[in-house]
PDB file of N, CA and C in Angstrom:
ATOM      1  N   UNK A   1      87.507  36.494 126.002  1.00  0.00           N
ATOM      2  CA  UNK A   1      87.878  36.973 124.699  1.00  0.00           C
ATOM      3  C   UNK A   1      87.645  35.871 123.675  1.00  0.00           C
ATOM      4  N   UNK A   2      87.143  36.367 122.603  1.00  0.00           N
ATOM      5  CA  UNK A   2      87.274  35.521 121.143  1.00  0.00           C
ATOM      6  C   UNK A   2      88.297  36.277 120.349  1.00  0.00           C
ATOM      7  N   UNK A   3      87.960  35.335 118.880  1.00  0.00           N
ATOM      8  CA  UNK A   3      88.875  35.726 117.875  1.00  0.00           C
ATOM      9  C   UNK A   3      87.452  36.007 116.778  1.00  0.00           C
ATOM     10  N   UNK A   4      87.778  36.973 115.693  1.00  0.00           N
ATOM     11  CA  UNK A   4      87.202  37.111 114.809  1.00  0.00           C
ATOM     12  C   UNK A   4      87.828  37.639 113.529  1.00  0.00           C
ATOM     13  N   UNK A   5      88.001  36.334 113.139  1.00  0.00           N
ATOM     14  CA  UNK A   5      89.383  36.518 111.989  1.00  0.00           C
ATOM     15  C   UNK A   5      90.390  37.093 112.131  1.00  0.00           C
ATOM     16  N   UNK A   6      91.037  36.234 113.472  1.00  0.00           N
ATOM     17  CA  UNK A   6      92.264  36.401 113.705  1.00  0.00           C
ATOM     18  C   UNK A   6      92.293  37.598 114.400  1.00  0.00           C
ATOM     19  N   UNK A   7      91.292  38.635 114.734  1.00  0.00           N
ATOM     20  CA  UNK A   7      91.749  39.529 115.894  1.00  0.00           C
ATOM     21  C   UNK A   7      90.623  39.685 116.930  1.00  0.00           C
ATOM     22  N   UNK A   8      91.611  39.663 118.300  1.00  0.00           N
ATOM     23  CA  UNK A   8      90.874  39.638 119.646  1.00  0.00           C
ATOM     24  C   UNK A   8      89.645  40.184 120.010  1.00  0.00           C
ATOM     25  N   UNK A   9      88.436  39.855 119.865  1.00  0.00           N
ATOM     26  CA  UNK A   9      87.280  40.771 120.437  1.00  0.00           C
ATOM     27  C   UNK A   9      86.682  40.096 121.354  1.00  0.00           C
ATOM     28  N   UNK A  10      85.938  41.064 122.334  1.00  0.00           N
ATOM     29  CA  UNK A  10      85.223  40.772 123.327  1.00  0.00           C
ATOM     30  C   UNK A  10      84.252  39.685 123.067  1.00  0.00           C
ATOM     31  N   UNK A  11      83.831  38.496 123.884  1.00  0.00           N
ATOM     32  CA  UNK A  11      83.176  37.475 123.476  1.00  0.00           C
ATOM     33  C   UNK A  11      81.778  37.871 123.752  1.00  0.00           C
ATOM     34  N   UNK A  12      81.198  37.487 122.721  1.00  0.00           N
ATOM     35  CA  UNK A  12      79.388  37.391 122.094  1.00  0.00           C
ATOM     36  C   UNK A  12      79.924  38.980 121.192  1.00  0.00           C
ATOM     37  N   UNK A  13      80.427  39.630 120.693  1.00  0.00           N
ATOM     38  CA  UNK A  13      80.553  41.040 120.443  1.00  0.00           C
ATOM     39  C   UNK A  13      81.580  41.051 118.924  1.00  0.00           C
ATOM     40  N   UNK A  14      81.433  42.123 117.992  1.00  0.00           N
ATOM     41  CA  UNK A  14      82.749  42.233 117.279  1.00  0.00           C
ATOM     42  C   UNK A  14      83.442  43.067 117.313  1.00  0.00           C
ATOM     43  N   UNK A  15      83.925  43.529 119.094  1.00  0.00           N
ATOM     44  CA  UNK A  15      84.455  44.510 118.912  1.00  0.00           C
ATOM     45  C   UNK A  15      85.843  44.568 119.334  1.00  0.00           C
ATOM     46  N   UNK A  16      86.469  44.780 118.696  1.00  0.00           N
ATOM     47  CA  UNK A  16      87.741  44.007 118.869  1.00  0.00           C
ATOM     48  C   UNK A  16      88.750  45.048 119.858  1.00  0.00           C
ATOM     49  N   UNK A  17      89.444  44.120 121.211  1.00  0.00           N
ATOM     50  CA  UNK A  17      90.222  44.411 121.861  1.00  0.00           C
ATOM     51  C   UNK A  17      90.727  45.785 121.490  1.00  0.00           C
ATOM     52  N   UNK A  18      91.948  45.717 120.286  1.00  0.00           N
ATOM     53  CA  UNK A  18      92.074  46.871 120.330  1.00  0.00           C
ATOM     54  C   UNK A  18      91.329  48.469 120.080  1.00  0.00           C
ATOM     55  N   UNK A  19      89.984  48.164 119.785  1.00  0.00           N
ATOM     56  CA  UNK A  19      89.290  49.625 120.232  1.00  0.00           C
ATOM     57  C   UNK A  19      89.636  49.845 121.557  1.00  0.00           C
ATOM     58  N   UNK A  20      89.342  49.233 122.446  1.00  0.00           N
ATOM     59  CA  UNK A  20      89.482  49.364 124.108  1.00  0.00           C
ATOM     60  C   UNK A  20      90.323  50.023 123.771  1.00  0.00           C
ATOM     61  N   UNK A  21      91.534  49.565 123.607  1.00  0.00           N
ATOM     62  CA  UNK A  21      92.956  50.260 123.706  1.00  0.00           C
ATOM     63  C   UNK A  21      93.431  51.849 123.107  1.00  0.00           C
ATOM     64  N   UNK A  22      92.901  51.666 122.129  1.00  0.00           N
ATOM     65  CA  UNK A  22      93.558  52.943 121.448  1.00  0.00           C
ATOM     66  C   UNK A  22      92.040  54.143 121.962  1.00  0.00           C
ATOM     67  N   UNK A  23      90.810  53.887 122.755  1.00  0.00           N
ATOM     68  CA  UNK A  23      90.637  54.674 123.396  1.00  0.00           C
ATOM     69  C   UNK A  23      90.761  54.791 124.348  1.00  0.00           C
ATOM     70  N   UNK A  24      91.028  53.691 125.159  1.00  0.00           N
ATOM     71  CA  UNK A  24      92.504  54.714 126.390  1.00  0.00           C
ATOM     72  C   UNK A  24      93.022  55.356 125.840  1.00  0.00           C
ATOM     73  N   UNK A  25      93.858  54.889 125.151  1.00  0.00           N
ATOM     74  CA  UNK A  25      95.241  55.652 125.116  1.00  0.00           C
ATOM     75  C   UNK A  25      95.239  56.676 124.365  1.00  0.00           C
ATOM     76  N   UNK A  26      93.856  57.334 123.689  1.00  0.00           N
ATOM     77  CA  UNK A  26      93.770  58.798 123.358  1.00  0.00           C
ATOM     78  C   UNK A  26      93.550  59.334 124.394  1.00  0.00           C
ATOM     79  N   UNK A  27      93.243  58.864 125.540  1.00  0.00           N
ATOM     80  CA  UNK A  27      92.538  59.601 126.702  1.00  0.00           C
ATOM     81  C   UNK A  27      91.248  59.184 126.872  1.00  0.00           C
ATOM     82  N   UNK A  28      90.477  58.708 126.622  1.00  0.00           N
ATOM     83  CA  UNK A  28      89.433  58.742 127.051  1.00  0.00           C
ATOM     84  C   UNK A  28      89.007  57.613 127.952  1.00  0.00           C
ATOM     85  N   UNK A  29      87.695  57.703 128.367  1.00  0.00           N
ATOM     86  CA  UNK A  29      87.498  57.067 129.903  1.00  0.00           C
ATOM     87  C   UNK A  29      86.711  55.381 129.583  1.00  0.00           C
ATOM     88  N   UNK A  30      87.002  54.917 130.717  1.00  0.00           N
ATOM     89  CA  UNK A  30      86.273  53.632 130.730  1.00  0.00           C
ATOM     90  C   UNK A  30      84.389  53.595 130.228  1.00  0.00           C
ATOM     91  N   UNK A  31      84.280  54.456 131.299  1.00  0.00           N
ATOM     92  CA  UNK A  31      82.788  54.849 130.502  1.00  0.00           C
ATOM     93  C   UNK A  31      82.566  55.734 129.175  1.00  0.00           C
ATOM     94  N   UNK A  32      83.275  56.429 128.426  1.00  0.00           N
ATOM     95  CA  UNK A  32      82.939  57.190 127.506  1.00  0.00           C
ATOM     96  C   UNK A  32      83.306  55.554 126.347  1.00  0.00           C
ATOM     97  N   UNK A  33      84.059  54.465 126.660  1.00  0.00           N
ATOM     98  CA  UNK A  33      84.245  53.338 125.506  1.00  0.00           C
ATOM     99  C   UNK A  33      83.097  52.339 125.862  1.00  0.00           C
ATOM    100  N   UNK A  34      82.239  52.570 126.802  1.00  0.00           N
ATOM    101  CA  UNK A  34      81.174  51.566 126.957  1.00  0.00           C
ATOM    102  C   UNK A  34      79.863  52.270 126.241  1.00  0.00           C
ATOM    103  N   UNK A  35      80.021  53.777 126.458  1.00  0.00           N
ATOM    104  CA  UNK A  35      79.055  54.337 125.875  1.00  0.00           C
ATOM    105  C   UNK A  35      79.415  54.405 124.180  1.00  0.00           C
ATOM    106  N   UNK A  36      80.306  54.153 123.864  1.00  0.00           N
ATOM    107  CA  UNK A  36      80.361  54.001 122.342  1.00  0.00           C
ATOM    108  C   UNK A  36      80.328  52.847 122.404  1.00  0.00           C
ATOM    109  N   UNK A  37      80.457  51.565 122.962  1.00  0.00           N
ATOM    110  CA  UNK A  37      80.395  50.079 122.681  1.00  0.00           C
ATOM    111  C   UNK A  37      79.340  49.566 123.627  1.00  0.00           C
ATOM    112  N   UNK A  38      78.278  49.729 123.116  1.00  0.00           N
ATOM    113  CA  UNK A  38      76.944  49.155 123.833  1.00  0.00           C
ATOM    114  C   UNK A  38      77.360  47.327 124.513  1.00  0.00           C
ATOM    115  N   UNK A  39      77.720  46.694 123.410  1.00  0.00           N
ATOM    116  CA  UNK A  39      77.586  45.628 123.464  1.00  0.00           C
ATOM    117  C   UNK A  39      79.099  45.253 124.237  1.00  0.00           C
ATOM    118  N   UNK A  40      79.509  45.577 124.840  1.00  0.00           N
ATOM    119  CA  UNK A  40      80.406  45.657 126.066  1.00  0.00           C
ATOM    120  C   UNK A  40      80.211  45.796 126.930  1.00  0.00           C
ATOM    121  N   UNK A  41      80.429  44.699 127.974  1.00  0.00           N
ATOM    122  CA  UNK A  41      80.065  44.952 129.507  1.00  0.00           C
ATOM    123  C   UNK A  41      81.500  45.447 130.009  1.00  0.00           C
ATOM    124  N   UNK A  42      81.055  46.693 131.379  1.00  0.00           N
ATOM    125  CA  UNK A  42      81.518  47.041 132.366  1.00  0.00           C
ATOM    126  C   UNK A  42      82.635  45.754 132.814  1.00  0.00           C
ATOM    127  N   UNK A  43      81.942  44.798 133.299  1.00  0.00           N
ATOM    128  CA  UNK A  43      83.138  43.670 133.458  1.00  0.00           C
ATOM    129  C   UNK A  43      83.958  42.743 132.651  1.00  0.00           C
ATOM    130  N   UNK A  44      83.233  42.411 131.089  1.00  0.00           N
ATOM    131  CA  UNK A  44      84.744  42.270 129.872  1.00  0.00           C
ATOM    132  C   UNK A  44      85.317  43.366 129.798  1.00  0.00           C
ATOM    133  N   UNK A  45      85.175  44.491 130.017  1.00  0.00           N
ATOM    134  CA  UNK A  45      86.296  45.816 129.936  1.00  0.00           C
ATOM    135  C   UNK A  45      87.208  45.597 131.001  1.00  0.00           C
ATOM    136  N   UNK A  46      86.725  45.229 132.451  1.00  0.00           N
ATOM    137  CA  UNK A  46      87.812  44.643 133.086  1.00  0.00           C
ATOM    138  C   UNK A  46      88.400  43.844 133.669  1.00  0.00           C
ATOM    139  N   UNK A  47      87.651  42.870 133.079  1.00  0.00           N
ATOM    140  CA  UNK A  47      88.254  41.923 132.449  1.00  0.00           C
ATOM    141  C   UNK A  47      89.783  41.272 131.395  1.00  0.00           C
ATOM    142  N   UNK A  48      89.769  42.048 130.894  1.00  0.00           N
ATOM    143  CA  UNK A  48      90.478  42.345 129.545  1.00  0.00           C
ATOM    144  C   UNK A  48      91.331  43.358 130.465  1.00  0.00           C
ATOM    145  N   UNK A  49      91.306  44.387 130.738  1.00  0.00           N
ATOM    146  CA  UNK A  49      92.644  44.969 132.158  1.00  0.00           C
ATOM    147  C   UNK A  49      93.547  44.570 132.999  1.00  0.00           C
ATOM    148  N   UNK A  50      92.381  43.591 133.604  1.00  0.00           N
ATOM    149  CA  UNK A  50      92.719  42.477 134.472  1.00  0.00           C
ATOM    150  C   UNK A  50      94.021  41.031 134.015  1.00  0.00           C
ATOM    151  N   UNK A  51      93.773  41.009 132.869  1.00  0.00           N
ATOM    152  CA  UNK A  51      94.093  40.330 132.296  1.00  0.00           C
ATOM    153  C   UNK A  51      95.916  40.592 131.688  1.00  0.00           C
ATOM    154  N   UNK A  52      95.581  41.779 130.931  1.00  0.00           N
ATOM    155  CA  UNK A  52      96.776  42.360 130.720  1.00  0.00           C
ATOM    156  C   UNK A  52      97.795  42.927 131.604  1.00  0.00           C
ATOM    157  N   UNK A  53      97.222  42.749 133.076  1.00  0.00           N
ATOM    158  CA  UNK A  53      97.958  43.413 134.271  1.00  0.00           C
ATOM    159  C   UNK A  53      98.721  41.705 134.513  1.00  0.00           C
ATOM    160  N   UNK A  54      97.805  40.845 134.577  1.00  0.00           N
ATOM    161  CA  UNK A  54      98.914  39.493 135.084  1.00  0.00           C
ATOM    162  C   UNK A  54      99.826  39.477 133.974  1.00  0.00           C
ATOM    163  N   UNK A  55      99.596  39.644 132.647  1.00  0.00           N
ATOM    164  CA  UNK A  55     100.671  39.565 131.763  1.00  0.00           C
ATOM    165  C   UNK A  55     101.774  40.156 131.906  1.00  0.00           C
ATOM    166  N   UNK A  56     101.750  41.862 132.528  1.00  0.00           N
ATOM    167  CA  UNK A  56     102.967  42.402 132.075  1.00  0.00           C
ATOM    168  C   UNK A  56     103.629  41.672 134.056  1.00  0.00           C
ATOM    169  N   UNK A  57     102.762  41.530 134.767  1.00  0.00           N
ATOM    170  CA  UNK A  57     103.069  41.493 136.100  1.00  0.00           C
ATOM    171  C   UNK A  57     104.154  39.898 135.591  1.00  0.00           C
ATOM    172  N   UNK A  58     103.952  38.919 135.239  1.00  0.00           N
ATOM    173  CA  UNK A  58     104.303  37.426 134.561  1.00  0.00           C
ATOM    174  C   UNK A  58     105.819  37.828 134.474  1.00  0.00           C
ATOM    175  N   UNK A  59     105.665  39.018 133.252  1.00  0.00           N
ATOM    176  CA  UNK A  59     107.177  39.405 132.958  1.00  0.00           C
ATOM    177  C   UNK A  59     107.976  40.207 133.712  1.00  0.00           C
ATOM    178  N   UNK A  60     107.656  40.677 134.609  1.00  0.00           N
ATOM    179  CA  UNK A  60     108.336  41.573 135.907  1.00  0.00           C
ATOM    180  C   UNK A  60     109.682  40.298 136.524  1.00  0.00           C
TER     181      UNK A  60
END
């Protein structure tokens, strides 16, 4: 991950973390946010999952 003025986006990319998020969380699929975000790899997507799973796991 980078920063791009202060908010999280995928590194070499400006697409910032929370797109990922809020298309989950309308529903939609891992591949339907790669096919709208070209410049996103398959593995910074989970990457960035991966990531947020040790976090909430940290606070357990």
């Amino acid at each position: 991950m980078e920063t791009l003025g202060g908010t999280p986006v995928f590194a070499g990319t400006r697409v910032p973390i929370q797109a990922f998020l809020d298309h989950l969380e309308a529903g939609h699929t891992l591949d339907e946010f790669l096919e709208d975000f070209p410049t996103v790899t398959r593995e910074q997507a989970i990457g960035v999952l991966e990531h947020l799973k040790a976090l909430l796991l940290a606070e357990a």
